[in-house]
N, C-alpha and C. Protein backbone atom coordinates (compact mmCIF):
# COMPACT_ATOMS: atom_id res chain seq x y z
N UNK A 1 -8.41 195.39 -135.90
CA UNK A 1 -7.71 194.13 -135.69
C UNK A 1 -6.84 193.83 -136.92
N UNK A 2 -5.80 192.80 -136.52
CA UNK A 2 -4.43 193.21 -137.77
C UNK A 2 -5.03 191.99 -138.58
N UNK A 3 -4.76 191.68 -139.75
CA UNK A 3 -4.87 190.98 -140.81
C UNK A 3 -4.08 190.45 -141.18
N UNK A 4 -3.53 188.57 -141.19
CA UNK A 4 -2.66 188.36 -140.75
C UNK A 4 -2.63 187.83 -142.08
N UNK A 5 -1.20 187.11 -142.40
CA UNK A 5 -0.77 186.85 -144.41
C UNK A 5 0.12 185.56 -143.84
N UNK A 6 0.67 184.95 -144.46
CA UNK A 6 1.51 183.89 -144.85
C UNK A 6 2.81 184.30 -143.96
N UNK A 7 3.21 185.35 -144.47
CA UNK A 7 4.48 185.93 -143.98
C UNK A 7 4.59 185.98 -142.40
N UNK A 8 3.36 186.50 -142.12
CA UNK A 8 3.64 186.61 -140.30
C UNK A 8 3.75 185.39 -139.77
N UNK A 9 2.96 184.03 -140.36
CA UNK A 9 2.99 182.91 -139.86
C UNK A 9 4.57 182.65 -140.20
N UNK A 10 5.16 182.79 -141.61
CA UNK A 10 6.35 181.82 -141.78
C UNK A 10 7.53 183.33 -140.40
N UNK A 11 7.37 184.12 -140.30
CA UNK A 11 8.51 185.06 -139.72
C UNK A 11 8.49 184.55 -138.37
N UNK A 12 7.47 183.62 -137.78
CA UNK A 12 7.68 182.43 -136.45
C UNK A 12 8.30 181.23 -136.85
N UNK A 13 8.14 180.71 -138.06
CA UNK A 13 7.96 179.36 -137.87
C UNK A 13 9.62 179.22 -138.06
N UNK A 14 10.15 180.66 -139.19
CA UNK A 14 11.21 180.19 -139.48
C UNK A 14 12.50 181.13 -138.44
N UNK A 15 12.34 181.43 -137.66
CA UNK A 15 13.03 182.07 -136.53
C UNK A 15 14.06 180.65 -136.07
N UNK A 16 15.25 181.65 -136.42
CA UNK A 16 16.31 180.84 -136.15
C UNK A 16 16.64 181.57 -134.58
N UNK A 17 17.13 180.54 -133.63
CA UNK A 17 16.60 179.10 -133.45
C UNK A 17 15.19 179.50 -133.04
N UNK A 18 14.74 177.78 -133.76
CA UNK A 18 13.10 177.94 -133.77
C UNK A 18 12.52 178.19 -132.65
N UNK A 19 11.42 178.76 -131.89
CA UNK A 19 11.00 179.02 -130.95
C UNK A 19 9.83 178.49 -130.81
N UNK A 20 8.91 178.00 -129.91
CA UNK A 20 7.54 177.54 -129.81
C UNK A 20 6.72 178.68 -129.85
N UNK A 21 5.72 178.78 -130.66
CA UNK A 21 4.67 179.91 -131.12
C UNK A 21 3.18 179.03 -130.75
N UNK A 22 2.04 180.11 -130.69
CA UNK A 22 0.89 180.19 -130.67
C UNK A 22 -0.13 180.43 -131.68
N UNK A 23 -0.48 179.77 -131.97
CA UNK A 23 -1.62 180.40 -133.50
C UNK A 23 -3.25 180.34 -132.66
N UNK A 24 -3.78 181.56 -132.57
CA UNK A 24 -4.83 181.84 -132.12
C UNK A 24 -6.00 181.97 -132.89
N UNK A 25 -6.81 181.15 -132.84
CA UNK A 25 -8.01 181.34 -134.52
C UNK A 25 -9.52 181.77 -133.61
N UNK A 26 -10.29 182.40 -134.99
CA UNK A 26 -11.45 183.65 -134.27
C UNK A 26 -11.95 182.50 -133.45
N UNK A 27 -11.73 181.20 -133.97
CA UNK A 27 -13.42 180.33 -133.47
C UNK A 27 -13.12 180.10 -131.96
N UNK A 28 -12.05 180.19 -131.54
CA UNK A 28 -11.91 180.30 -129.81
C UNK A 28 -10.23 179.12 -130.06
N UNK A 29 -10.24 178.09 -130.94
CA UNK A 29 -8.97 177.19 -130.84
C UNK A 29 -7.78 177.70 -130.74
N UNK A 30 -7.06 177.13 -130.34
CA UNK A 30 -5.53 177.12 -130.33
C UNK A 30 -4.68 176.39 -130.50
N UNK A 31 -3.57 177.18 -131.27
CA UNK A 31 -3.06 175.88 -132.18
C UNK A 31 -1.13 176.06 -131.71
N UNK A 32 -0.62 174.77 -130.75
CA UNK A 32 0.50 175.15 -130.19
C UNK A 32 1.39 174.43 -130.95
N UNK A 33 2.17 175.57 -131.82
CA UNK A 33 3.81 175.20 -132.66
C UNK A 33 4.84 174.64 -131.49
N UNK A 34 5.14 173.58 -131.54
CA UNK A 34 6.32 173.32 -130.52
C UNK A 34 7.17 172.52 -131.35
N UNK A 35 7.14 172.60 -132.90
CA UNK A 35 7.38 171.96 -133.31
C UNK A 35 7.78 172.31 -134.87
N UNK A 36 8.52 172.90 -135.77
CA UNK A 36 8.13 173.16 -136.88
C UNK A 36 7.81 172.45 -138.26
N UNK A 37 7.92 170.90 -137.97
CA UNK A 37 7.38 170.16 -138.90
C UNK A 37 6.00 169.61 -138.58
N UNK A 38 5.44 170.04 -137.55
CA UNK A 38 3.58 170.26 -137.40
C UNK A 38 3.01 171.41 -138.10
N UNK A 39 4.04 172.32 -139.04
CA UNK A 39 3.21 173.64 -139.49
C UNK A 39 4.08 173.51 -141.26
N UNK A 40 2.78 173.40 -142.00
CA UNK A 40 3.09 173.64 -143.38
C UNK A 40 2.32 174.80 -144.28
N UNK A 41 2.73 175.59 -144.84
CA UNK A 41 2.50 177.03 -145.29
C UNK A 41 2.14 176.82 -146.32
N UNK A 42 1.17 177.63 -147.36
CA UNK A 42 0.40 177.32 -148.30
C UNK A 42 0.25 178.72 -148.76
N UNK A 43 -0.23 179.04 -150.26
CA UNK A 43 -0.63 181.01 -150.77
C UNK A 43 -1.89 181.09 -149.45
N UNK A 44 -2.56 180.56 -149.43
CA UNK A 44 -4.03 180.90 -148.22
C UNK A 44 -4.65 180.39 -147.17
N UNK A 45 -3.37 178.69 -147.27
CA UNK A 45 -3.78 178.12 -145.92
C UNK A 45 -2.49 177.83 -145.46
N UNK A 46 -2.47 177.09 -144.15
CA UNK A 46 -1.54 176.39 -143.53
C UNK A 46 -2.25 175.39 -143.19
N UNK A 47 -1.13 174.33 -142.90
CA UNK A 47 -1.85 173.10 -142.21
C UNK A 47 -0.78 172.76 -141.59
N UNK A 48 -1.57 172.28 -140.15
CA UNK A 48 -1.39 171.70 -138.66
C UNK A 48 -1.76 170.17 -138.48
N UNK A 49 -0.75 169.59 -138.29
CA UNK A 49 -0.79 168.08 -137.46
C UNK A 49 -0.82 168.05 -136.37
N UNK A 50 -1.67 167.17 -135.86
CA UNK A 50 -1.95 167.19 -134.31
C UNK A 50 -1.42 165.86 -133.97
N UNK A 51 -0.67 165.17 -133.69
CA UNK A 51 -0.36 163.90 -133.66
C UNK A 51 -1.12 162.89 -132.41
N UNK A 52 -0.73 161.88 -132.96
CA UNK A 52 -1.87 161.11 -132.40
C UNK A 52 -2.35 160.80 -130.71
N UNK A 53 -0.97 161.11 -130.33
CA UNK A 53 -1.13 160.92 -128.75
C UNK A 53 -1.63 162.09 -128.35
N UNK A 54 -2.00 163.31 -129.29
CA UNK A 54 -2.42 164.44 -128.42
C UNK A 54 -4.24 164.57 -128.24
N UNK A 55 -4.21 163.69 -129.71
CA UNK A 55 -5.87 163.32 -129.92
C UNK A 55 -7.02 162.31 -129.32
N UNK A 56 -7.96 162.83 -129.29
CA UNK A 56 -8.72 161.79 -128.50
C UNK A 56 -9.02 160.38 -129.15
N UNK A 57 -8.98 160.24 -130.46
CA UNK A 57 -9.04 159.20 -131.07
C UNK A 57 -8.12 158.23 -131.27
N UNK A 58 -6.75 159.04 -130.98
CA UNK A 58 -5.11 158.15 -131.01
C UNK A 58 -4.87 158.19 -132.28
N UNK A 59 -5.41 158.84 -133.32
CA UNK A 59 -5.19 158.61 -134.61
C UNK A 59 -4.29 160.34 -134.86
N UNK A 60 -3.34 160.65 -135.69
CA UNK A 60 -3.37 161.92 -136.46
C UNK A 60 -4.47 162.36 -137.04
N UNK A 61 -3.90 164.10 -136.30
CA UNK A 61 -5.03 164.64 -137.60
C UNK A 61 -4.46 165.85 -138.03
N UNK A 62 -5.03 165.91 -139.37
CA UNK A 62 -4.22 167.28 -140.26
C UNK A 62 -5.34 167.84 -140.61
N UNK A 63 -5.51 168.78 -140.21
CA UNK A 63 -6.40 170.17 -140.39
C UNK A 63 -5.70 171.41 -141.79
N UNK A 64 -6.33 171.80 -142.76
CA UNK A 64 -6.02 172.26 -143.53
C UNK A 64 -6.98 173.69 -142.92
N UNK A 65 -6.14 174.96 -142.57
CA UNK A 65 -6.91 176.28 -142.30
C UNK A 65 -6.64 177.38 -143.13
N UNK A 66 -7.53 177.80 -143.20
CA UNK A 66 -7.17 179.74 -143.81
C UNK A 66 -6.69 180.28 -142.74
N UNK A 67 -5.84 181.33 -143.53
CA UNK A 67 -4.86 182.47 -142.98
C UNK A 67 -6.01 183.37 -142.22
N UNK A 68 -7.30 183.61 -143.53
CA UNK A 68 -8.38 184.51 -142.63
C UNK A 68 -8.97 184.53 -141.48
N UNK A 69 -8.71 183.27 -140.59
CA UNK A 69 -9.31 182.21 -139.45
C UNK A 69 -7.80 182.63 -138.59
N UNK A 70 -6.91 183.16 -138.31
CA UNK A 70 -5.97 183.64 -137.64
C UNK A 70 -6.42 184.80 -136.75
N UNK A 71 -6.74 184.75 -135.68
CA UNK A 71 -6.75 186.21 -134.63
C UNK A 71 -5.35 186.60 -134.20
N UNK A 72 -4.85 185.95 -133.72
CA UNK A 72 -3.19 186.38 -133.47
C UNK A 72 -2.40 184.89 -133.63
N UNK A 73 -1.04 185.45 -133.41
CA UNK A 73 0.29 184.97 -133.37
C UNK A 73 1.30 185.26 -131.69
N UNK A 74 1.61 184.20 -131.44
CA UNK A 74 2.61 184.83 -130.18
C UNK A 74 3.42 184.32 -129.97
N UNK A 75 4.58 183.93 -129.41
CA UNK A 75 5.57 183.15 -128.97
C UNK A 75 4.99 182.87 -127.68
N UNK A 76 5.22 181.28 -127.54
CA UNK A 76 4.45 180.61 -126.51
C UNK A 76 5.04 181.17 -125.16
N UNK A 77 4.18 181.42 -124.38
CA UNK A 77 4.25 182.42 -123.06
C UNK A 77 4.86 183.56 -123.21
N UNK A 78 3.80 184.14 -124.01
CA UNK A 78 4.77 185.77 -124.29
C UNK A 78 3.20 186.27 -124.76
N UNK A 79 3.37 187.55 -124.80
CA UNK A 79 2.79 188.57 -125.17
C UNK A 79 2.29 188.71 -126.49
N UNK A 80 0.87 188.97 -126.87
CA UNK A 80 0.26 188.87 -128.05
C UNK A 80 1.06 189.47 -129.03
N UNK A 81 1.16 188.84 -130.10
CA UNK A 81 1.53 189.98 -131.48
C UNK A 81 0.40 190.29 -132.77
């Protein structure tokens, strides 16, 4: 299984024009880019905003993750990478 770095996340996020991507993590979640100011890049993490209308609480939430917690990457309705 591939081992994913900073770079594979930013070579989606920063795809001109931006495209909606998939971030797939081991623990079963999924994390949908439709957006590129919901994804901020870090040396070992990224962090994801979930905004509030998507949450059950109505509140934002920002999740700070490791890169190591990545199973794949995809462009949303497309084929694993």
């Amino acid at each position: 299984m591939k081992e994913f770095d900073m770079d594979d996340i930013l070579d989606f996020l920063c795809a001109e024009p931006f495209r909606p991507f998939v971030i797939r993590l081991k623990d079963g979640r999924t994390l949908e880019v439709r957006r590129p100011e919901r994804l901020s890049v870090g040396v070992s993490r990224f962090s994801y905003l979930t905004p509030a209308k998507e949450t059950s609480d109505g509140r934002d939430k920002f999740e700070r993750i490791p890169i190591a917690s990545v199973e794949s990457i995809s462009w949303l309705n497309a084929a694993l990478v």
